[in-house]
Protein backbone atom coordinates (compact mmCIF):
# COMPACT_ATOMS: atom_id res chain seq x y z
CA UNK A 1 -13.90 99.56 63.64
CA UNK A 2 -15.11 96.17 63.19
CA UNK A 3 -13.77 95.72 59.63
CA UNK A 4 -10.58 96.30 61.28
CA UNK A 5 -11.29 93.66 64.35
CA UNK A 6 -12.38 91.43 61.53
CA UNK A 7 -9.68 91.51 59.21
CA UNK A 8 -7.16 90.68 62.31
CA UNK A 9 -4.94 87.78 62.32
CA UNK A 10 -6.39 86.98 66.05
CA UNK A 11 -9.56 87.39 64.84
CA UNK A 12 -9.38 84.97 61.53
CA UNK A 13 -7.82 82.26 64.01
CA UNK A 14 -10.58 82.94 66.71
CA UNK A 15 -12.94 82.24 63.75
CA UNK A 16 -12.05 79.49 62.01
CA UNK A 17 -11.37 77.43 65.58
CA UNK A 18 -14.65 79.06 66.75
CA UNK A 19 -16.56 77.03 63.60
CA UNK A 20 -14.15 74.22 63.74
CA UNK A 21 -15.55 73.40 67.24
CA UNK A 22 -18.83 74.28 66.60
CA UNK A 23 -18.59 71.50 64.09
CA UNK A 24 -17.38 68.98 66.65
CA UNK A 25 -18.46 70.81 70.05
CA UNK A 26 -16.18 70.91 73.33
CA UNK A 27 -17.82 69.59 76.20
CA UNK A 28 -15.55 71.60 78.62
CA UNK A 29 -17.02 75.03 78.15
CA UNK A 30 -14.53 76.44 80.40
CA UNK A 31 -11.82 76.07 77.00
CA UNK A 32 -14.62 76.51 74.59
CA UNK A 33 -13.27 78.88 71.48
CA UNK A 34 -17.07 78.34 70.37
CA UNK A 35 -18.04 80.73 73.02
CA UNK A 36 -15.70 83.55 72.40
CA UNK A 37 -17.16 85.61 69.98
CA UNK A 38 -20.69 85.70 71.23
CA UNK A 39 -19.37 86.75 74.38
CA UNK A 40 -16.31 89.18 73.80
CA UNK A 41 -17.56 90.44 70.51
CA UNK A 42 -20.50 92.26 71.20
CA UNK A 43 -20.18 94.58 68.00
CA UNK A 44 -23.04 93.21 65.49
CA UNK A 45 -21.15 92.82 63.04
CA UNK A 46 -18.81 90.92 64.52
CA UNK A 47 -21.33 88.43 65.58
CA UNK A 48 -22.87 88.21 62.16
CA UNK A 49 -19.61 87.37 61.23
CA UNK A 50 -18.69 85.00 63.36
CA UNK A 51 -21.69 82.76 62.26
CA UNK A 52 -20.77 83.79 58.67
CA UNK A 53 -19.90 80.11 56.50
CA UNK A 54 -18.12 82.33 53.93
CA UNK A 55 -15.80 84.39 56.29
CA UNK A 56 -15.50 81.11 58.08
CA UNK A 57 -13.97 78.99 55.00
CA UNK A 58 -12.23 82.00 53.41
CA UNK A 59 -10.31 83.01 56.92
CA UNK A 60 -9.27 78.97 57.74
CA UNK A 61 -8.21 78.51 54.03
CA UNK A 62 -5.06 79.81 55.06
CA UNK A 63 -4.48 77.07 57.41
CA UNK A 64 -4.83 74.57 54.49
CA UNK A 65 -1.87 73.17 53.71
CA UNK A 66 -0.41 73.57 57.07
CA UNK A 67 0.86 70.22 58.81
CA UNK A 68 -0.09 71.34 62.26
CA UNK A 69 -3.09 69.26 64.03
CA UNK A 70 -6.55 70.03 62.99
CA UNK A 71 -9.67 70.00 65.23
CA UNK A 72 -10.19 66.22 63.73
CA UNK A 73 -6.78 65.65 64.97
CA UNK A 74 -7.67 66.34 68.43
CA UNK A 75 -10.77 64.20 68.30
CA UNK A 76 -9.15 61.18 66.63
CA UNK A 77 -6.57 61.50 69.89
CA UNK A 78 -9.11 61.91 72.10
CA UNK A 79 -8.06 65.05 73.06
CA UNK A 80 -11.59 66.57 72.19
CA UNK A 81 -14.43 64.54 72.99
CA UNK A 82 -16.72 63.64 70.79
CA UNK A 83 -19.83 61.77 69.95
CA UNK A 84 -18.52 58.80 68.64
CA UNK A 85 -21.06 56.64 66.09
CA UNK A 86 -18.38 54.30 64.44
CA UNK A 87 -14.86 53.76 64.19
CA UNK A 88 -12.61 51.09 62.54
CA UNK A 89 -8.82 51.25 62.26
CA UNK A 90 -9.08 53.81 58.98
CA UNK A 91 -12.43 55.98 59.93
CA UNK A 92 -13.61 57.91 62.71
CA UNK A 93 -17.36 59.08 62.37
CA UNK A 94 -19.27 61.56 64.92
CA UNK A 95 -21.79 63.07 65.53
CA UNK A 96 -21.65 67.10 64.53
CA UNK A 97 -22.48 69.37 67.54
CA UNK A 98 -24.75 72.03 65.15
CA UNK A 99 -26.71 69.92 63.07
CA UNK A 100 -28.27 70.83 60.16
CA UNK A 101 -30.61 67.89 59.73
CA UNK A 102 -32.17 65.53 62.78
CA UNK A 103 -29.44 63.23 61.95
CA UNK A 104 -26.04 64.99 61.16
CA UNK A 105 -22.60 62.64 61.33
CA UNK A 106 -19.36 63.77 60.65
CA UNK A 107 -16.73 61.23 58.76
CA UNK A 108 -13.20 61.16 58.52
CA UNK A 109 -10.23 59.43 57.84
CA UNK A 110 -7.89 59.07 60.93
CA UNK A 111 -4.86 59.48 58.71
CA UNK A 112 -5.06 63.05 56.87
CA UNK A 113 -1.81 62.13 54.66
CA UNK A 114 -1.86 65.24 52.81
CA UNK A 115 -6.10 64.91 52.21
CA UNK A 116 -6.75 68.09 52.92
CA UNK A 117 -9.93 68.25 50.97
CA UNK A 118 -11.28 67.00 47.88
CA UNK A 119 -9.33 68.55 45.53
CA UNK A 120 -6.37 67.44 46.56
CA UNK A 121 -6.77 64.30 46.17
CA UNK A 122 -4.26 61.93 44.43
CA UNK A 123 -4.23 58.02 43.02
CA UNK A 124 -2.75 57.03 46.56
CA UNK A 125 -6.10 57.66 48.43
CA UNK A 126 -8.07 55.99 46.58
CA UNK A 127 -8.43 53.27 48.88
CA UNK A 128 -9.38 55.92 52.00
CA UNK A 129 -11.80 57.64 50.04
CA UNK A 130 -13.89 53.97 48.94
CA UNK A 131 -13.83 53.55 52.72
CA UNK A 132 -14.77 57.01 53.93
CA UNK A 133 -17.86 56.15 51.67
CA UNK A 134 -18.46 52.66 52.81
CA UNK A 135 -18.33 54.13 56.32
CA UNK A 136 -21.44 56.80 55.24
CA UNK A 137 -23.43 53.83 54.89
CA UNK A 138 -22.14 52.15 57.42
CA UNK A 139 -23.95 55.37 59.38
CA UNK A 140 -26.38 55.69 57.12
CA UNK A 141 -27.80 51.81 58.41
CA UNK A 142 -26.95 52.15 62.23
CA UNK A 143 -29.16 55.98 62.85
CA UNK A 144 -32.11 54.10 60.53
CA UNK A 145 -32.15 56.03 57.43
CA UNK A 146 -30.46 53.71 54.86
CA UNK A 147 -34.25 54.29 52.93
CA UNK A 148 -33.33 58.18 52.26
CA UNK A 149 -29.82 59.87 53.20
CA UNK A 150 -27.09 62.66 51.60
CA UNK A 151 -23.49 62.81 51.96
CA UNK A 152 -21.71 66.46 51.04
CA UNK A 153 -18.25 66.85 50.70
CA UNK A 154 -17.09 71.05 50.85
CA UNK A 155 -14.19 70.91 49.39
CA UNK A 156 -12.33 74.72 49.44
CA UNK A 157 -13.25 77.86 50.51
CA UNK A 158 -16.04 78.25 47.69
CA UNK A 159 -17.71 75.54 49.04
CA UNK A 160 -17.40 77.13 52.87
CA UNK A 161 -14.87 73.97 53.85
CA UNK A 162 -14.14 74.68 57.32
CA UNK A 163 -11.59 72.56 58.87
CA UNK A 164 -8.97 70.81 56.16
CA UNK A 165 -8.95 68.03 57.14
CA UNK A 166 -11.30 65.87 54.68
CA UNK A 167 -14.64 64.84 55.58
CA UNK A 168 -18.11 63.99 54.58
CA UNK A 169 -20.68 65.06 56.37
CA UNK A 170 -23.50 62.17 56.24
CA UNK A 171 -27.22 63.96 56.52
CA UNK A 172 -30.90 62.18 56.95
CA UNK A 173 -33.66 61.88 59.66
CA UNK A 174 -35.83 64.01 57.15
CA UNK A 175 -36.74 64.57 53.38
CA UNK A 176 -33.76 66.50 51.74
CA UNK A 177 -34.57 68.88 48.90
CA UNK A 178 -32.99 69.93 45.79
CA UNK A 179 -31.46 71.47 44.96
CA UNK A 180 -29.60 71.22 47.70
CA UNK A 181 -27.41 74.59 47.90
């Protein structure tokens, strides 16, 4: 029964917006999706699901190449709250609401213009991506850890990219291993 739950268009949609806002966090927990499947879903292997990277970036995939708004849409709006650690007029950078280090920043450009992810980049965004960088150290000096930091990039569903909408995620606060994945 839960392959069938799980293999649900509700249920991919529930998902990826579940781990797209458990990458940003809603403060309003009244509207969180973040919350649904630990609380409807009480079948374990739903939950282990729901907290599954893989089924995460495979089921939001789909939503890709879609123009509708992403999650980062919504925060660059200030639809979505966020945790806000710099902005100029081309970046947006936050803090993620399940870190995986002490210090865990989120970076994006406020104009998606058909950056999806990595791989999809073209000659025109050249410029964006040099400042997406810039703005990782631009992080990297304001939380203290310009001495030792990481920046990842998942880019597609192999590398569990959750939310199209490119981003780096900027990591530090503690030593990093490697390798790293």
């Amino acid at each position: 029964m839960a392959v069938a739950v799980l293999s649900s268009p509700f249920f991919r949609t529930t998902l990826v917006s579940a781990r797209a806002l458990a990458i940003i966090g809603a403060s309003n927990k009244r509207s969180s999706i973040a919350q649904f499947p630990r609380q409807c879903l009480r079948g374990k292997h739903v939950i282990a699901a729901a907290h599954d990277e893989e089924a995460s970036a495979k089921a939001s995939s789909s939503l890709a190449d879609k123009e509708d708004p992403t999650i980062f849409d919504k925060i660059i709006s200030k639809e979505i709250p966020s945790s806000i650690v710099y902005e100029d007029e081309y970046v947006l950078a936050f803090r993620d609401i399940n870190p995986q280090a002490p210090i865990h920043v989120v970076v994006i450009p406020k104009l998606r213009d058909g950056l999806t992810q990595l791989g999809k980049a073209e000659a025109r965004h050249e410029e964006i991506l040099g400042k997406l960088f810039y703005a990782a150290k631009i992080v990297a000096e304001k939380e203290g850890i310009l001495d030792g930091f990481r920046v990842v990039i998942n880019s597609g569903p192999a590398a569990c990219q959750s939310v199209y909408h490119l981003h780096l995620h900027v990591f530090g606060g503690r030593q990093m291993k490697w390798p790293p994945g």
